[in-house]
N, C-alpha and C. Protein backbone atom coordinates (compact mmCIF):
# COMPACT_ATOMS: atom_id res chain seq x y z
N UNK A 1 -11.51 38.56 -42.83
CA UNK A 1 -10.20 38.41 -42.26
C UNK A 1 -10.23 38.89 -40.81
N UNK A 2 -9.83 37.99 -39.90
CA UNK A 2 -9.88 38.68 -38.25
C UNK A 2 -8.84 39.09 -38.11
N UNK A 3 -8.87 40.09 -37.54
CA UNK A 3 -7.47 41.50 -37.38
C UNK A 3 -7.08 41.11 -35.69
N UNK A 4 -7.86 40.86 -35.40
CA UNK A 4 -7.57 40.76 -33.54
C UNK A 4 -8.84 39.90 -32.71
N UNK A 5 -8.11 39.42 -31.27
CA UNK A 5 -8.90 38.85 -30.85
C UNK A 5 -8.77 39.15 -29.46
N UNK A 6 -9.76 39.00 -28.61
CA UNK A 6 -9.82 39.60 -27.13
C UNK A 6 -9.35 38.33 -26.61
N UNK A 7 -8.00 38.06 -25.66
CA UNK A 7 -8.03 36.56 -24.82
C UNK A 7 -7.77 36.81 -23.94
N UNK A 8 -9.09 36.01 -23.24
CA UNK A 8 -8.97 35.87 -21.51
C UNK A 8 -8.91 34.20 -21.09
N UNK A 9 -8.07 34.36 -20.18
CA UNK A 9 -7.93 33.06 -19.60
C UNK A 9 -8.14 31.85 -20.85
N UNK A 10 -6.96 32.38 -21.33
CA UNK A 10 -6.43 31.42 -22.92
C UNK A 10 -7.06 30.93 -24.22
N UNK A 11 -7.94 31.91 -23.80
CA UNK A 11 -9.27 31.39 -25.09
C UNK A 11 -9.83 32.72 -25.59
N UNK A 12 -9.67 32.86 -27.12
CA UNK A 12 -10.61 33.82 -27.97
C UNK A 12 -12.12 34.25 -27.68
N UNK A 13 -12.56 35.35 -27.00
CA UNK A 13 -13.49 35.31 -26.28
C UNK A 13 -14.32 36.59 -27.70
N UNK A 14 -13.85 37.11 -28.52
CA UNK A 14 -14.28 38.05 -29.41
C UNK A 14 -13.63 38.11 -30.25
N UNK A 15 -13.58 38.53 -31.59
CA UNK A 15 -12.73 38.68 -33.01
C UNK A 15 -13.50 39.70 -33.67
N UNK A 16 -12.56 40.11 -34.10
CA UNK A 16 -13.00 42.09 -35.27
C UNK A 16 -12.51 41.49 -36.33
N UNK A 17 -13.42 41.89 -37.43
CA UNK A 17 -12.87 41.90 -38.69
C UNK A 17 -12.52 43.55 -39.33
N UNK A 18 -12.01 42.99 -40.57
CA UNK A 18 -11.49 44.34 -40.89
C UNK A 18 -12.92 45.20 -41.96
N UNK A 19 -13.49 44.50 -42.34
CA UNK A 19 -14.61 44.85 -42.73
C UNK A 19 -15.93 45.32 -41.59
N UNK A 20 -15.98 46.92 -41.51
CA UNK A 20 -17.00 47.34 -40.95
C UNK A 20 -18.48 46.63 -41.03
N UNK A 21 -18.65 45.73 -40.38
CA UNK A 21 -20.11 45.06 -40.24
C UNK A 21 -21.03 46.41 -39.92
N UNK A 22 -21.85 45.97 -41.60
CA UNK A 22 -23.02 47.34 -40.91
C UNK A 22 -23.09 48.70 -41.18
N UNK A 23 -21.09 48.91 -41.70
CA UNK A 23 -21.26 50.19 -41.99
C UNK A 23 -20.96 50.53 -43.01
N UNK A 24 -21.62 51.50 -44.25
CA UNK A 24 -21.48 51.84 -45.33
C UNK A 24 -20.73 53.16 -45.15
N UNK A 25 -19.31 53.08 -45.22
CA UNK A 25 -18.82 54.30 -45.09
C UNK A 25 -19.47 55.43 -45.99
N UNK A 26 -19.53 55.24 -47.06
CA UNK A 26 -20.78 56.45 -48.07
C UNK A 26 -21.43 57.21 -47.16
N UNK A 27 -22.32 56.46 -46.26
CA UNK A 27 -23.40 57.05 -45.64
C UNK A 27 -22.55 57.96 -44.17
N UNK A 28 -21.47 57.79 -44.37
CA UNK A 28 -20.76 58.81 -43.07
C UNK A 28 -19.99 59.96 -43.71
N UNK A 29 -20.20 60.40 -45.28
CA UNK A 29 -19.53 61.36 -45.34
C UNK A 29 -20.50 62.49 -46.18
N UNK A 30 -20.97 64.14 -45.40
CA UNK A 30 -21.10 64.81 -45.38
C UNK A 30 -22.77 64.60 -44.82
N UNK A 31 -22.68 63.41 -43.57
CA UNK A 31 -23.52 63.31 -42.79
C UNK A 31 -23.69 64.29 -40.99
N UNK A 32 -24.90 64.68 -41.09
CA UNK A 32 -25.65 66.22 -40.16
C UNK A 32 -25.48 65.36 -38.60
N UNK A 33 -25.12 65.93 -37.86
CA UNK A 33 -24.90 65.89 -36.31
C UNK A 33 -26.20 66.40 -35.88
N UNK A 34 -26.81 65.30 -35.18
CA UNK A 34 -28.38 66.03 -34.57
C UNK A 34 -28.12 66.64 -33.40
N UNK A 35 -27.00 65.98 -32.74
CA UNK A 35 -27.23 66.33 -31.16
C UNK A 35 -25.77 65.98 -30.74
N UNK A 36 -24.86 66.57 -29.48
CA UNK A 36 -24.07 66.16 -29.20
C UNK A 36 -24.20 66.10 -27.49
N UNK A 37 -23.97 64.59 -27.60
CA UNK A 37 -24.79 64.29 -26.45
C UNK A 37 -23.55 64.47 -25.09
N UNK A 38 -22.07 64.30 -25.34
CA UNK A 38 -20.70 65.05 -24.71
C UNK A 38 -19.93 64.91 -25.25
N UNK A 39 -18.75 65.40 -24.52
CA UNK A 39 -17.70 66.31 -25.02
C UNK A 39 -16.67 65.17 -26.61
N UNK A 40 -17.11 63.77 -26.29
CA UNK A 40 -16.81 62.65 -26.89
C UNK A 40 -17.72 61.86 -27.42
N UNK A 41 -19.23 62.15 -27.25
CA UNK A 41 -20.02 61.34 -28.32
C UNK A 41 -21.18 62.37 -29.57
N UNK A 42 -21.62 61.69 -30.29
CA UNK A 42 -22.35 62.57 -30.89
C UNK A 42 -23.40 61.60 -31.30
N UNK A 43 -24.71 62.45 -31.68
CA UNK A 43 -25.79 61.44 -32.51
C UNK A 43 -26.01 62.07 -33.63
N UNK A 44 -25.88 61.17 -34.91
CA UNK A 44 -26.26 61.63 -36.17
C UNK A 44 -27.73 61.55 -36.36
N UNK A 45 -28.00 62.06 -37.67
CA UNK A 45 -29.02 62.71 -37.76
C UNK A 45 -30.10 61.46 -38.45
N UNK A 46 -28.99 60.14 -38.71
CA UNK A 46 -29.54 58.95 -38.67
C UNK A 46 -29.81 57.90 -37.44
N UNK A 47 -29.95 58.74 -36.24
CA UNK A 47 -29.72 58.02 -34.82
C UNK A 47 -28.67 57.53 -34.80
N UNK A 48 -27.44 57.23 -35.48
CA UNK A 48 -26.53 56.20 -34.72
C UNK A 48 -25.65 57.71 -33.76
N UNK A 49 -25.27 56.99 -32.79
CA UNK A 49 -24.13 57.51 -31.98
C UNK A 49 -22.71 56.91 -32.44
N UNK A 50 -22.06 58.42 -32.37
CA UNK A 50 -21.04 58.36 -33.00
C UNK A 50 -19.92 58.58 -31.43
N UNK A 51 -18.77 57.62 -31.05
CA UNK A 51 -17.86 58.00 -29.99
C UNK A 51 -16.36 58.55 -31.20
N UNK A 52 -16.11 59.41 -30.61
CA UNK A 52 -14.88 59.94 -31.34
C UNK A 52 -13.20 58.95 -30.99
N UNK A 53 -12.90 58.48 -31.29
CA UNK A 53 -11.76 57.96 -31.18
C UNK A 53 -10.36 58.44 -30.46
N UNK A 54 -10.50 58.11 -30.06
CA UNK A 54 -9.39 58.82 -28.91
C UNK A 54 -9.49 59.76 -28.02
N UNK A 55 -10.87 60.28 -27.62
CA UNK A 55 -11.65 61.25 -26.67
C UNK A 55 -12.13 60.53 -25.97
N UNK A 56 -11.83 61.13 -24.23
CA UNK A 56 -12.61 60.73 -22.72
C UNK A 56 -12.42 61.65 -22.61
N UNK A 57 -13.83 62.64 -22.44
CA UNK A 57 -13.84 63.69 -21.90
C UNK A 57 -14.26 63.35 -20.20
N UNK A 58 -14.09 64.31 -19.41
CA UNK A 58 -14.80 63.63 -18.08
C UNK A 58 -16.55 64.47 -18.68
N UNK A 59 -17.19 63.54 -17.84
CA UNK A 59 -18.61 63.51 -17.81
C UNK A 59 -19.02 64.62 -17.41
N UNK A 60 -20.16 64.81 -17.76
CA UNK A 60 -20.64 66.65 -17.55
C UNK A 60 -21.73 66.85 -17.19
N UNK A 61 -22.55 65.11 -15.93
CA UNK A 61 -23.63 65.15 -14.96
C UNK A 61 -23.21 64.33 -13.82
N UNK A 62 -23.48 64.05 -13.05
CA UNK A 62 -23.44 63.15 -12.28
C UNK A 62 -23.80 62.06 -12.12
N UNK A 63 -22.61 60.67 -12.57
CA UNK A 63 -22.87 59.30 -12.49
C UNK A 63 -22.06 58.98 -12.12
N UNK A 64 -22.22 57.27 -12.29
CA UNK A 64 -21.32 56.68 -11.45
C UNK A 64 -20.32 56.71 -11.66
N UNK A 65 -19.81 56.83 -13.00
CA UNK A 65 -18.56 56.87 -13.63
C UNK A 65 -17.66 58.01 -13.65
N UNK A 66 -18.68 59.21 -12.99
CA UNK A 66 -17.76 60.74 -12.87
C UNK A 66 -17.49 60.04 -11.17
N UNK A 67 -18.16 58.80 -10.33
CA UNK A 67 -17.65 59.36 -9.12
C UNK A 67 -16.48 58.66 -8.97
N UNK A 68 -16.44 57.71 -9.76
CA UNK A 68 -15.17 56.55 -9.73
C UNK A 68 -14.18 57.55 -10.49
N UNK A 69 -13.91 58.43 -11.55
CA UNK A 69 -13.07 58.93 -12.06
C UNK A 69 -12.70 59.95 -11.08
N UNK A 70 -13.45 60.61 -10.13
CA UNK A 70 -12.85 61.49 -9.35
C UNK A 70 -12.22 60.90 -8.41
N UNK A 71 -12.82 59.63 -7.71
CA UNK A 71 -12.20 58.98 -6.69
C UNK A 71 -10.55 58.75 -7.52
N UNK A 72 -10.57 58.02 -8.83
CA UNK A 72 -8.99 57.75 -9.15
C UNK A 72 -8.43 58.81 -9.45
N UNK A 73 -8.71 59.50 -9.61
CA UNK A 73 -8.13 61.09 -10.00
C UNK A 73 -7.83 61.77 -8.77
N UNK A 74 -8.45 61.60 -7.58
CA UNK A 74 -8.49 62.66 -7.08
C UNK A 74 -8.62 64.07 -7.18
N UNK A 75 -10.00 64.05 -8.03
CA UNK A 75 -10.71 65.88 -8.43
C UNK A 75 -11.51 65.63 -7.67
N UNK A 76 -12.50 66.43 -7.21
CA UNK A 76 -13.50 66.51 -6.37
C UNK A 76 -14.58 66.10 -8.31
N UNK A 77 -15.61 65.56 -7.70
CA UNK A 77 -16.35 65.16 -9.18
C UNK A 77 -16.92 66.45 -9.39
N UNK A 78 -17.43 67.76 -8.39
CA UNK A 78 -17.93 68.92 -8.81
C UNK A 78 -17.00 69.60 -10.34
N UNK A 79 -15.83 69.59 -10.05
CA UNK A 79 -14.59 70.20 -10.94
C UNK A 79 -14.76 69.37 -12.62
N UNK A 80 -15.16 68.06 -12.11
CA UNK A 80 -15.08 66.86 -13.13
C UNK A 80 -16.25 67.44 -14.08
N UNK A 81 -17.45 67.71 -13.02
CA UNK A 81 -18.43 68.29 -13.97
C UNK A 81 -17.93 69.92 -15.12
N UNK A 82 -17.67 70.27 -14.20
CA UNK A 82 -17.52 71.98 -15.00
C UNK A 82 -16.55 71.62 -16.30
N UNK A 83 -15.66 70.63 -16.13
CA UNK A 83 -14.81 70.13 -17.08
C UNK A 83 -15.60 69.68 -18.21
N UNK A 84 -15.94 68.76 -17.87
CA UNK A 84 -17.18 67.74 -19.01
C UNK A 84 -18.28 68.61 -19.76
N UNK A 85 -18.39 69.71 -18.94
CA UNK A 85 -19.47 71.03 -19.65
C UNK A 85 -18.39 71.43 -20.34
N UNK A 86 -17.24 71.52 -20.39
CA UNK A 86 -16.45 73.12 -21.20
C UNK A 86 -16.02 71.99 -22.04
N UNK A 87 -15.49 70.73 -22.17
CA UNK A 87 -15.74 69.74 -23.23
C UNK A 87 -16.63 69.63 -24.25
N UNK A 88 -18.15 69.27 -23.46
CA UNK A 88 -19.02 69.57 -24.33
C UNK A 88 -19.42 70.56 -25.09
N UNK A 89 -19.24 71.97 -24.71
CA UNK A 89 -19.85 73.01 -25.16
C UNK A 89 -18.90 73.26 -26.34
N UNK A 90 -17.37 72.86 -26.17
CA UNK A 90 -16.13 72.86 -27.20
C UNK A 90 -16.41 72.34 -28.34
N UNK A 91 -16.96 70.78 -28.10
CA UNK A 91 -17.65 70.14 -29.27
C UNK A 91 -18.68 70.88 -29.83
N UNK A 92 -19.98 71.47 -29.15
CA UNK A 92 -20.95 71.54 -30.02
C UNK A 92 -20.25 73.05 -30.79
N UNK A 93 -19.90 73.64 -30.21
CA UNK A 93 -19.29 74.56 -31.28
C UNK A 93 -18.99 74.16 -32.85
N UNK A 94 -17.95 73.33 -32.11
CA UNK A 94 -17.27 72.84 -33.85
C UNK A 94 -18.05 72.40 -34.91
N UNK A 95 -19.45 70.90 -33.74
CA UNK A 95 -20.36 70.26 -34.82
C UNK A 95 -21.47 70.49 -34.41
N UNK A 96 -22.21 71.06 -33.53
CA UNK A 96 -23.33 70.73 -33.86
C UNK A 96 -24.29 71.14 -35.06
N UNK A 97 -24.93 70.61 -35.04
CA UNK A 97 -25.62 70.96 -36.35
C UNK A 97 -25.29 70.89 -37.92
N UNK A 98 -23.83 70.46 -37.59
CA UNK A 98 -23.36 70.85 -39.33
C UNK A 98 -22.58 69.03 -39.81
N UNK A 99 -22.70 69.80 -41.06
CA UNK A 99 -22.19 68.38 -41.95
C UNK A 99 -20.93 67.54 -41.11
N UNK A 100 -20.57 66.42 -41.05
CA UNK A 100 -19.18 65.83 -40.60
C UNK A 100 -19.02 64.77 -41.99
N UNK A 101 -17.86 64.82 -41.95
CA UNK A 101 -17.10 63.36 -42.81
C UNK A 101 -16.60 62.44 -41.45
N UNK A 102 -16.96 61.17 -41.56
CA UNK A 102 -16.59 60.16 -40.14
C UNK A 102 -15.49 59.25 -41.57
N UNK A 103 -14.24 59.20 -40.67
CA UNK A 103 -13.06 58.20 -41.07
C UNK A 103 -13.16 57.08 -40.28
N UNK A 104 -13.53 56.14 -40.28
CA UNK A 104 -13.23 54.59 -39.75
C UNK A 104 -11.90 54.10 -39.38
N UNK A 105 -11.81 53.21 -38.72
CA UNK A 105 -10.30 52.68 -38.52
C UNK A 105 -10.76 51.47 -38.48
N UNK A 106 -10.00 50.38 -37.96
CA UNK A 106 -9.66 49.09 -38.23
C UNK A 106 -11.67 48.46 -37.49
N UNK A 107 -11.50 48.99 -36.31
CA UNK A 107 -13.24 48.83 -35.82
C UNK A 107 -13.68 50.29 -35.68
N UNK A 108 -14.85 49.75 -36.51
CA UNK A 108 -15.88 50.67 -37.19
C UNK A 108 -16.95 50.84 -35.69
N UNK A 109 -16.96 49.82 -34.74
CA UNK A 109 -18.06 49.67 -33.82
C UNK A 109 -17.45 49.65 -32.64
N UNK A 110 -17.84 50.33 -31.03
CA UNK A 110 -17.37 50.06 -29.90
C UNK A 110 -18.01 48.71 -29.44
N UNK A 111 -17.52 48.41 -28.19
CA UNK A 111 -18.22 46.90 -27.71
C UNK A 111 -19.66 47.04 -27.75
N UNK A 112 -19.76 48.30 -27.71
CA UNK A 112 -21.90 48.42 -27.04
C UNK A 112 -22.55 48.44 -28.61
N UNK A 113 -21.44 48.69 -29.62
CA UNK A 113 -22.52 49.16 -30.81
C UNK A 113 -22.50 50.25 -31.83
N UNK A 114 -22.02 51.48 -30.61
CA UNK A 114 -21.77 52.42 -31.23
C UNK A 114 -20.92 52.45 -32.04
N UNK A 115 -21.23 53.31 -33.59
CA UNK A 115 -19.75 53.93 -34.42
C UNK A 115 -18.61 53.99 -33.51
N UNK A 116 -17.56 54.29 -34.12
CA UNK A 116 -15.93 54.86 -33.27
C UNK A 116 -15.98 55.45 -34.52
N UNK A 117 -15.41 56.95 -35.03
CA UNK A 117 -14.73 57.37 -36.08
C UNK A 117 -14.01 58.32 -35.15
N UNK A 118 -12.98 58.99 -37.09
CA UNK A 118 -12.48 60.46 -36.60
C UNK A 118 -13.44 60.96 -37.49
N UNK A 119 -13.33 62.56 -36.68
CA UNK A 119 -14.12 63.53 -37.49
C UNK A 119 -13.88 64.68 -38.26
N UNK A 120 -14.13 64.76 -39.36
CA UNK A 120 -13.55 66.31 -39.79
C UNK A 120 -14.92 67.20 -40.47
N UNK A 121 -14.64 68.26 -40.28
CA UNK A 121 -15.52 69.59 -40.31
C UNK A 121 -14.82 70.21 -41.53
N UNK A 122 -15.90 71.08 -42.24
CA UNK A 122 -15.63 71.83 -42.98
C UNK A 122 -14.99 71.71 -44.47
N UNK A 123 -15.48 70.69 -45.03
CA UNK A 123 -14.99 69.63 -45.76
C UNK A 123 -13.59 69.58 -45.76
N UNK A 124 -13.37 68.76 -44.34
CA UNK A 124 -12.20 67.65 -44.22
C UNK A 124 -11.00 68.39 -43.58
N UNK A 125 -10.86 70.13 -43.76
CA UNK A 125 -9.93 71.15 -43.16
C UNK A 125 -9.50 71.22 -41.70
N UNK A 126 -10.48 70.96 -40.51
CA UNK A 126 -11.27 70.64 -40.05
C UNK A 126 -10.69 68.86 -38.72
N UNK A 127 -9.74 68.70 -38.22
CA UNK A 127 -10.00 67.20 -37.76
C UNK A 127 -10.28 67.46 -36.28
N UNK A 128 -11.76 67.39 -35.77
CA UNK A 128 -12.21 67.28 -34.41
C UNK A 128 -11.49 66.67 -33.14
N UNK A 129 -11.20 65.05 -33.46
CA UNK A 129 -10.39 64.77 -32.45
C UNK A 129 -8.86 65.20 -32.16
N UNK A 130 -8.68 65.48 -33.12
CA UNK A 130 -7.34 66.10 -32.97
C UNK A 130 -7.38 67.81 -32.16
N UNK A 131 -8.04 68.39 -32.71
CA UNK A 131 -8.30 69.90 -32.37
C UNK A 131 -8.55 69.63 -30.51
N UNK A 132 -9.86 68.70 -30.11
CA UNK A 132 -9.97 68.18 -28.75
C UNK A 132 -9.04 67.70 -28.02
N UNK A 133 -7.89 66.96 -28.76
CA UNK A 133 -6.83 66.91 -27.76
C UNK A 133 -5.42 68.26 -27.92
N UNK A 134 -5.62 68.78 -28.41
CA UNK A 134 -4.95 70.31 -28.96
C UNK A 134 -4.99 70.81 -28.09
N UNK A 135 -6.69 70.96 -27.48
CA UNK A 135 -7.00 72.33 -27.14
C UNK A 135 -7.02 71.76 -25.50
N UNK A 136 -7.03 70.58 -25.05
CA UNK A 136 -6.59 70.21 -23.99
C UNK A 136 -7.81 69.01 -23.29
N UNK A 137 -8.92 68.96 -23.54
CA UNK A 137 -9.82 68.47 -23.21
C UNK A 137 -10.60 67.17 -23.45
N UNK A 138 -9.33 66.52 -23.29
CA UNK A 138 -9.09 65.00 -23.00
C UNK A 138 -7.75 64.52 -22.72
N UNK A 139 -7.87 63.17 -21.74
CA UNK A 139 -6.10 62.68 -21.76
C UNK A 139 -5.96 61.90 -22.80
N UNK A 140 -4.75 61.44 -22.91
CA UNK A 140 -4.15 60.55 -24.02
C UNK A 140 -4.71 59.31 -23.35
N UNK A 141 -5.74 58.69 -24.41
CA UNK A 141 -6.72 57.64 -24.12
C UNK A 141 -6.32 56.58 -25.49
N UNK A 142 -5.79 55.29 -24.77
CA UNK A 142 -5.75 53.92 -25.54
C UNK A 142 -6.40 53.69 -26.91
N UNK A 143 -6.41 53.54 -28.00
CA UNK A 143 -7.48 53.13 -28.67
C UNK A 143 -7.20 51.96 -29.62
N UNK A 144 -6.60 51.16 -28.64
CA UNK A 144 -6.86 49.38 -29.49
C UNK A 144 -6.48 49.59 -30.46
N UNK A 145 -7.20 48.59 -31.05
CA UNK A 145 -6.99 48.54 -32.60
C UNK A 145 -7.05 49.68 -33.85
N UNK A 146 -7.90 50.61 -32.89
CA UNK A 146 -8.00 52.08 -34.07
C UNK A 146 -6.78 53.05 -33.71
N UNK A 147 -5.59 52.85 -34.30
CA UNK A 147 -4.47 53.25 -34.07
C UNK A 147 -3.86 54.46 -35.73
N UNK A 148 -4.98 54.74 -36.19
CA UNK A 148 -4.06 55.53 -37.32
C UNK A 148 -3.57 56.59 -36.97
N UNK A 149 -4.39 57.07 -35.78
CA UNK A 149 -3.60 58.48 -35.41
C UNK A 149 -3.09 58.93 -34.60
N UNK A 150 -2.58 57.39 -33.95
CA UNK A 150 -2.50 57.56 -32.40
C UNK A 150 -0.93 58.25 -31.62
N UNK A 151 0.39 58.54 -32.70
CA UNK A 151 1.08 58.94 -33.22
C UNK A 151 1.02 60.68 -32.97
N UNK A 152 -0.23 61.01 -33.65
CA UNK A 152 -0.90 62.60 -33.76
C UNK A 152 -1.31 62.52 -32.50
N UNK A 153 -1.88 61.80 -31.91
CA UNK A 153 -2.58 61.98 -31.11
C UNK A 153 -1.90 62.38 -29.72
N UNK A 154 -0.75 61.22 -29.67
CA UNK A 154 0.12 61.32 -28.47
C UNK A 154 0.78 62.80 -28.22
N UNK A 155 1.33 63.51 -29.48
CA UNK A 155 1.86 64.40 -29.50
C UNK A 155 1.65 65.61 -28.84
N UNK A 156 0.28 65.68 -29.85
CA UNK A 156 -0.70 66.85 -29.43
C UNK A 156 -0.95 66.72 -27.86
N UNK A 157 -1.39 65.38 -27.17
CA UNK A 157 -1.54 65.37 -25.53
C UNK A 157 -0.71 66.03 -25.50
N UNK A 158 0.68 65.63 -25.32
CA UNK A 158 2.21 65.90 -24.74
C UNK A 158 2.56 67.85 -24.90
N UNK A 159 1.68 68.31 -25.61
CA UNK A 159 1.94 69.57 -26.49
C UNK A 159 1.13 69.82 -24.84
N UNK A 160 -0.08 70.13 -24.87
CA UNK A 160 -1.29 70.29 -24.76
C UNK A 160 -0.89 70.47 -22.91
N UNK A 161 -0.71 69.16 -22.37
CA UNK A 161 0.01 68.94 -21.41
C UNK A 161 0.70 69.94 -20.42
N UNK A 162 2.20 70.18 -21.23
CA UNK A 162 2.88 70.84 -20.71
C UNK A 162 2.88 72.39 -20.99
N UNK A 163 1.06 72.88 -21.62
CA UNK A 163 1.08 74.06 -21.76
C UNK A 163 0.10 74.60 -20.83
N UNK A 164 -0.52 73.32 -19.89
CA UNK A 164 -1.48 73.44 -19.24
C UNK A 164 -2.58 73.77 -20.08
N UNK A 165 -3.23 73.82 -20.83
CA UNK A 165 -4.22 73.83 -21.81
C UNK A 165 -5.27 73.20 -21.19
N UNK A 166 -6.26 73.80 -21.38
CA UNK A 166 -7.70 73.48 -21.42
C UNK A 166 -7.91 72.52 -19.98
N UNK A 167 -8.34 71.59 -19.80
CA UNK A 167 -8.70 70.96 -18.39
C UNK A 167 -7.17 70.24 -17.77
N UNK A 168 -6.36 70.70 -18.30
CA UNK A 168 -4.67 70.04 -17.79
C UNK A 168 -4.55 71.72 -16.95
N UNK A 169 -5.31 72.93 -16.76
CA UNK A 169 -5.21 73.79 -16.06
C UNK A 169 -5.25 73.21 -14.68
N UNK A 170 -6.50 72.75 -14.80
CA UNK A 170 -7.09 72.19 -13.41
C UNK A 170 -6.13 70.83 -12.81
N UNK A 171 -5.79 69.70 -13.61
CA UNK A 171 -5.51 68.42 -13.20
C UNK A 171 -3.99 68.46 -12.68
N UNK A 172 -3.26 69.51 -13.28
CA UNK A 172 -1.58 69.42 -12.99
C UNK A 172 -1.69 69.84 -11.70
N UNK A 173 -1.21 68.99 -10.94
CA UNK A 173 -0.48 69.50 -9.65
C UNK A 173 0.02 70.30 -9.46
């Protein structure tokens, strides 16, 4: 069944089904985090990379994409970095190394390949992306078609936000 379709210039250029091509949800629950590669992706301990759903952390080396985000931002990209480190280091706290349960949404896969889930720790007590936008260290980021939590999600920004929390220290004017 196709759930959605990408159209550009009047024509179906991609279609998602609702069936995860590829992925055996089984195999994503009380599966080991090898590595967390930033503050928004992770690699399981079966190689796939996992992007968390509703997390942009800013980047936490220098590429092209921290210099274009500082240019639209107007941060200096040095700041962008120290950010993207206290992102990352937030995550590996929570997972590295330890069991995760990954929840799927409508796409199981980003355009490149990678998983998209949510994550929970500690059997399930535990919800990562949520806690990451809690604690301040991401903006309220789009997520298409994977919309179950996007509701939670908005909130917590809006919370998060106006408490100056976590990298909204630095970004508020």
């Amino acid at each position: 069944m196709v759930v959605c379709g990408v159209i550009r210039e009047g024509r179906v250029c991609a279609q998602y089904s609702r069936e995860p091509a590829g992925v055996d949800k089984r195999d994503y629950y009380g599966v080991r985090v090898s590595e967390v590669i930033n503050g928004c992706s992770l690699r399981l301990e079966n190689g796939e990379i996992l992007r968390l759903i509703g997390i942009e952390t800013p980047e936490n080396e220098a590429t092209t994409k921290l210099q274009a985000d500082a240019r639209a931002k107007n941060i200096p990209a040095e700041v962008l970095v120290v950010m993207g480190k206290e992102a990352t280091a937030f995550l590996k706290e929570m997972v590295d190394g330890k069991l995760i349960d990954v929840e799927f949404d409508v796409l199981p896969r980003d355009l490149y390949g990678a998983l998209s889930g949510y994550v929970f720790v500690d059997q399930g007590k535990i919800f990562v992306n949520a806690e990451i936008i809690k604690r301040g260290y991401t903006p309220l980021v789009p997520t298409a078609a994977n919309t179950r939590y996007q509701d939670m999600f908005k909130q917590l920004y809006q919370e998060a936000y106006a408490r100056s929390q976590g990298i909204w220290q630095q970004w508020q004017k």
